[in-house]
Protein backbone atom coordinates (compact mmCIF):
# COMPACT_ATOMS: atom_id res chain seq x y z
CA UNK A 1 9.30 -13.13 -9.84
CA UNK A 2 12.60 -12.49 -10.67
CA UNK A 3 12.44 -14.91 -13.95
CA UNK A 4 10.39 -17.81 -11.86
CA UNK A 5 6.80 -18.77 -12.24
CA UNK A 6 4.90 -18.00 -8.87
CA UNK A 7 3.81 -21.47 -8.49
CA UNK A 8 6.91 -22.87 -8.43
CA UNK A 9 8.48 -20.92 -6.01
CA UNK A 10 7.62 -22.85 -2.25
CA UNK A 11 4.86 -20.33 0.32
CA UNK A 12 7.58 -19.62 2.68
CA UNK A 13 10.08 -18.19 0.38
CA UNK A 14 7.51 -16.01 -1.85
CA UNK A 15 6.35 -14.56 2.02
CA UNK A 16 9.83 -13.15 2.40
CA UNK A 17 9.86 -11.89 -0.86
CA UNK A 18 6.57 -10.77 -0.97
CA UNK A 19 4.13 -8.61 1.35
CA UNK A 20 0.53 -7.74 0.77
CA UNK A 21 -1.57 -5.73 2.61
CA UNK A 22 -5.33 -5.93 1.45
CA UNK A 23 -7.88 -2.97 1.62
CA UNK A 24 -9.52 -4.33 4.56
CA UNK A 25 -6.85 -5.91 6.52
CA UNK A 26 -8.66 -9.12 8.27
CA UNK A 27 -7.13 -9.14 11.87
CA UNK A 28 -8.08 -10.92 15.02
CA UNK A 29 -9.61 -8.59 17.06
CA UNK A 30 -8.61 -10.46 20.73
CA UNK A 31 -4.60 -10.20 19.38
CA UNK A 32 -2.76 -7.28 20.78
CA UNK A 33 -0.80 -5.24 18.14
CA UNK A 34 2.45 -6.92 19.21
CA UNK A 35 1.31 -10.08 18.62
CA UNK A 36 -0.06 -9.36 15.06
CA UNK A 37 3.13 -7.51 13.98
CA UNK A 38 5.18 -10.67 15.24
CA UNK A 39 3.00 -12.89 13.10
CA UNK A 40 4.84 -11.13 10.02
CA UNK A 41 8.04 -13.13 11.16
CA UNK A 42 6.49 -16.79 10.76
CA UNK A 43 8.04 -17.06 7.28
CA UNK A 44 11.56 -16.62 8.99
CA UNK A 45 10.94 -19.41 11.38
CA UNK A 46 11.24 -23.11 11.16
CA UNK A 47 8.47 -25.42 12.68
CA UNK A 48 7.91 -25.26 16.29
CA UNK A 49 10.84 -22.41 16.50
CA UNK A 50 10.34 -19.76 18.71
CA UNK A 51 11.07 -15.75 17.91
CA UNK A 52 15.12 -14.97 18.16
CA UNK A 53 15.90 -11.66 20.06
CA UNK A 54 16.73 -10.58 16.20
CA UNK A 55 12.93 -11.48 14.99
CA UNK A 56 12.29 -9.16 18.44
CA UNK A 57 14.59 -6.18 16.88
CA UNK A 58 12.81 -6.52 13.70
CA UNK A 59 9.44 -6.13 15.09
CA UNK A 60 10.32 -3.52 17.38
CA UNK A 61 11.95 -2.12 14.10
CA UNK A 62 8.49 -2.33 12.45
CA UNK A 63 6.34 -1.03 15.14
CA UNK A 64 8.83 2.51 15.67
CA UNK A 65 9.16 2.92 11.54
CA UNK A 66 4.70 2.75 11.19
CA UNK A 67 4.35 4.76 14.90
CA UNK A 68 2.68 2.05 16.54
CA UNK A 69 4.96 1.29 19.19
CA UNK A 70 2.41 2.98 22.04
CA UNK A 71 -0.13 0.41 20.90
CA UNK A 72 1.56 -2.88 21.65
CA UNK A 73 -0.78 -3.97 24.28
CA UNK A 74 -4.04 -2.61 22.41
CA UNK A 75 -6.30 -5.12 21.36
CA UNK A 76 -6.84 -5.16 17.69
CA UNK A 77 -10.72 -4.61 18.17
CA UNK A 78 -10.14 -1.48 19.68
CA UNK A 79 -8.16 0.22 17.26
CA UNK A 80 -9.88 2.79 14.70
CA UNK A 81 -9.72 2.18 10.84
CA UNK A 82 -6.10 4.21 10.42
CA UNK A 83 -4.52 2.26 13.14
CA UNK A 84 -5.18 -0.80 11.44
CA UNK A 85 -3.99 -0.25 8.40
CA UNK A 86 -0.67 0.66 10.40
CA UNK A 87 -0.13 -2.20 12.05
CA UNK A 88 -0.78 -4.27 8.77
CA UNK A 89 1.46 -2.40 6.98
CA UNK A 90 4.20 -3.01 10.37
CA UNK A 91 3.13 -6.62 9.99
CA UNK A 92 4.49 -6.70 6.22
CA UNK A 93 7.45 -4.74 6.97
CA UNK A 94 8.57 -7.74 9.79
CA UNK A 95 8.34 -10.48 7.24
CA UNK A 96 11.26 -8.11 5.24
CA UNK A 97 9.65 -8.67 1.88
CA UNK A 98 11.63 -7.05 -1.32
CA UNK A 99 8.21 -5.94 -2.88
CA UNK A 100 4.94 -4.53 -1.12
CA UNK A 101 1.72 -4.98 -3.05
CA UNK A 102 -1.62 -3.25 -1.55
CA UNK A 103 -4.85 -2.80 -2.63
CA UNK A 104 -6.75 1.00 -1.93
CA UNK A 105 -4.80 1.09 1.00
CA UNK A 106 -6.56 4.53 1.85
CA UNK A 107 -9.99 3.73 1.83
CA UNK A 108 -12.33 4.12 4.20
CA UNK A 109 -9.46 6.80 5.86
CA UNK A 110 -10.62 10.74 6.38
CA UNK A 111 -7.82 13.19 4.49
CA UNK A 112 -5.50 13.53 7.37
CA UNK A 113 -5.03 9.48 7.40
CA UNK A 114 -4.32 8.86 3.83
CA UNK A 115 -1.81 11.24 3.50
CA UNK A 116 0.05 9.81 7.06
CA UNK A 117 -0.45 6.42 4.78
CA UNK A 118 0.92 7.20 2.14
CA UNK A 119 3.57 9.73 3.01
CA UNK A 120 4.27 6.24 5.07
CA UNK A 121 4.66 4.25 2.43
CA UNK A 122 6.54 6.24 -0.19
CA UNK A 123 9.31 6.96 2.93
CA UNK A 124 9.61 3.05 3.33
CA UNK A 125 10.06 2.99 -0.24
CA UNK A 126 12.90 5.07 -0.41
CA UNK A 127 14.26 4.53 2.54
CA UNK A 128 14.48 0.85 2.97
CA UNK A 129 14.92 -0.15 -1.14
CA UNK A 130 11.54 -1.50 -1.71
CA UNK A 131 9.23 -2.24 -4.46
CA UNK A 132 5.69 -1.27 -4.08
CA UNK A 133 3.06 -1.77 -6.27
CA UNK A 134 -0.22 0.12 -5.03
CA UNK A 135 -3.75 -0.44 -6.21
CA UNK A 136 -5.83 3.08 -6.10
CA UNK A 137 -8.76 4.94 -7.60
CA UNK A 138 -7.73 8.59 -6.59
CA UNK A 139 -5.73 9.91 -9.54
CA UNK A 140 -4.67 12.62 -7.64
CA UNK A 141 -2.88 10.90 -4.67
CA UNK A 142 -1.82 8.17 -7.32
CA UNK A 143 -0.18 11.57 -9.40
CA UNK A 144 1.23 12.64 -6.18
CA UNK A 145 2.89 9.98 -5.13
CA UNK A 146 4.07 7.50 -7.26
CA UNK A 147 6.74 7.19 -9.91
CA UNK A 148 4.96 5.61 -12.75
CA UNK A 149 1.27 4.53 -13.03
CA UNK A 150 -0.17 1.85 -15.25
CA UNK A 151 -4.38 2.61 -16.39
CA UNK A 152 -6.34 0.07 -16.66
CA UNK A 153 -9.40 -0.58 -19.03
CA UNK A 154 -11.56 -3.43 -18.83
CA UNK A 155 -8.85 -5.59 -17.19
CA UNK A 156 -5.70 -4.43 -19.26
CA UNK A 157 -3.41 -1.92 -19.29
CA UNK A 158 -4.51 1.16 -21.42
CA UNK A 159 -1.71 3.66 -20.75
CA UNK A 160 1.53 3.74 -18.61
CA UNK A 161 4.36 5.64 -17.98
CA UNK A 162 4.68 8.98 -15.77
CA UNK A 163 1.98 10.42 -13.77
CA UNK A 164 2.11 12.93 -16.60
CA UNK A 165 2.39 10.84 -19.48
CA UNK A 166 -0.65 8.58 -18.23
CA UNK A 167 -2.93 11.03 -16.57
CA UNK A 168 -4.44 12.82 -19.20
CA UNK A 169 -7.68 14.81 -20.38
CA UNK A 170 -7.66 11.97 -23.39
CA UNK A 171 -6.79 8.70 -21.37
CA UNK A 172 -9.53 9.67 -18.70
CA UNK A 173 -12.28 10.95 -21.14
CA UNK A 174 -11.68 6.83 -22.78
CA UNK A 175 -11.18 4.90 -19.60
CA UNK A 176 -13.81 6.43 -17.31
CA UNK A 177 -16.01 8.05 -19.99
CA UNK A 178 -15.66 11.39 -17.84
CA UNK A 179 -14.77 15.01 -19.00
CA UNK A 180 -11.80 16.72 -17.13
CA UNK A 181 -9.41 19.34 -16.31
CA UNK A 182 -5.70 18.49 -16.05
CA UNK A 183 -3.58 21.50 -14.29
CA UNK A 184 -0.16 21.37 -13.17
CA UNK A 185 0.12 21.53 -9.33
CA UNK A 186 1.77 24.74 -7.92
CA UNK A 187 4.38 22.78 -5.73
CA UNK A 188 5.59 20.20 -7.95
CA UNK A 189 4.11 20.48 -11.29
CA UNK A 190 2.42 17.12 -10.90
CA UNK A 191 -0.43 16.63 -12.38
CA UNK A 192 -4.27 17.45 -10.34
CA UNK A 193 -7.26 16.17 -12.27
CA UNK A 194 -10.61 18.50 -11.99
CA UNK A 195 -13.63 16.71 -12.70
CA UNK A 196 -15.98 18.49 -14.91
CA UNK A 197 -18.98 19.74 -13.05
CA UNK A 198 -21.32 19.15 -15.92
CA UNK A 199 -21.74 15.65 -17.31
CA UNK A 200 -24.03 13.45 -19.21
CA UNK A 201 -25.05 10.31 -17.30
CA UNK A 202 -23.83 7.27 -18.45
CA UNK A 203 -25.77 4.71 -20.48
């Protein structure tokens, strides 16, 4: 990061440069929502040091920008699948990272949900400087929303560039060994993948 190895760079100073949000966010169900967003703010704190009125603000911050604010005193456990994944992504944005990483952070979520996610996350990004780097499987939403995709194969990268350059009849015939339609979308010219309704099963 930044020219340094990883390793060498101490836990507490990669977790303010750093934010990850997993595809199954492992919360504590008996925390309330404030108190899981405020964990986010441990890398900011010394031993033993109690939360400043500006670690407060920042939470706060966190809780209005992901619409979780009327949640505060919810217990995690209670929460459905979509209002977890907001306060984890809250919880990131309180540590103040420079760079978001998450992994499918719309699965499991109905339509509706993963487009509040993302449309979410791609505001943040703008909004607030950010770098995020998001693991998905839809090609669409990944077309839709994000500047420039890499395709793996087999654990390395096969094709990158713009959603145009990289999502292509070719690149998805070799990766996933699956026939398709590539149209432009009517809105924004992106590109909207069609799977092809008759094909062989794999060996």
């Amino acid at each position: 990061m930044d020219g340094k190895e990883i390793g060498l760079i101490p836990r507490s100073n990669l977790a303010r440069q750093i934010g990850v949000v997993p595809q199954n966010p492992d919360l504590p169900d008996s925390f309330s929502v404030f108190e899981v967003v405020l964990l986010g703010r441990s890398p900011h704190l010394g031993f033993l040091k109690s939360e400043s009125p500006k670690d407060l603000d920042v939470v706060k911050w966190a809780m209005e920008r992901t619409g979780i604010t009327d949640l505060a005193n919810r217990k995690i456990g209670e929460l459905s699948g979509g209002e977890k994944q907001r306060v984890a992504i809250a919880l990131i944005l309180a540590q103040e990272p420079k760079i978001i990483l998450l992994d499918e952070p719309t699965a499991n979520l109905d339509i509706n949900h993963q487009l509040e996610i993302l449309n979410l996350i791609k505001s943040l990004c703008q909004e607030n400087n950010l770098g995020v780097l998001i693991a998905i499987h839809d090609l669409n939403l990944a077309a839709q929303y994000c500047d420039r995709l890499l395709l793996m194969k087999e654990g390395r990268v096969y094709a990158s560039g713009s959603p145009g350059e990289v999502i292509t009849q070719s690149n998805i015939k070799e990766v996933f060994r699956t026939s398709s339609y590539i149209y432009p979308h009517p809105e924004n010219n992106l590109p909207v993948v069609l799977l092809s309704s008759d094909q062989k099963p794999s060996n």
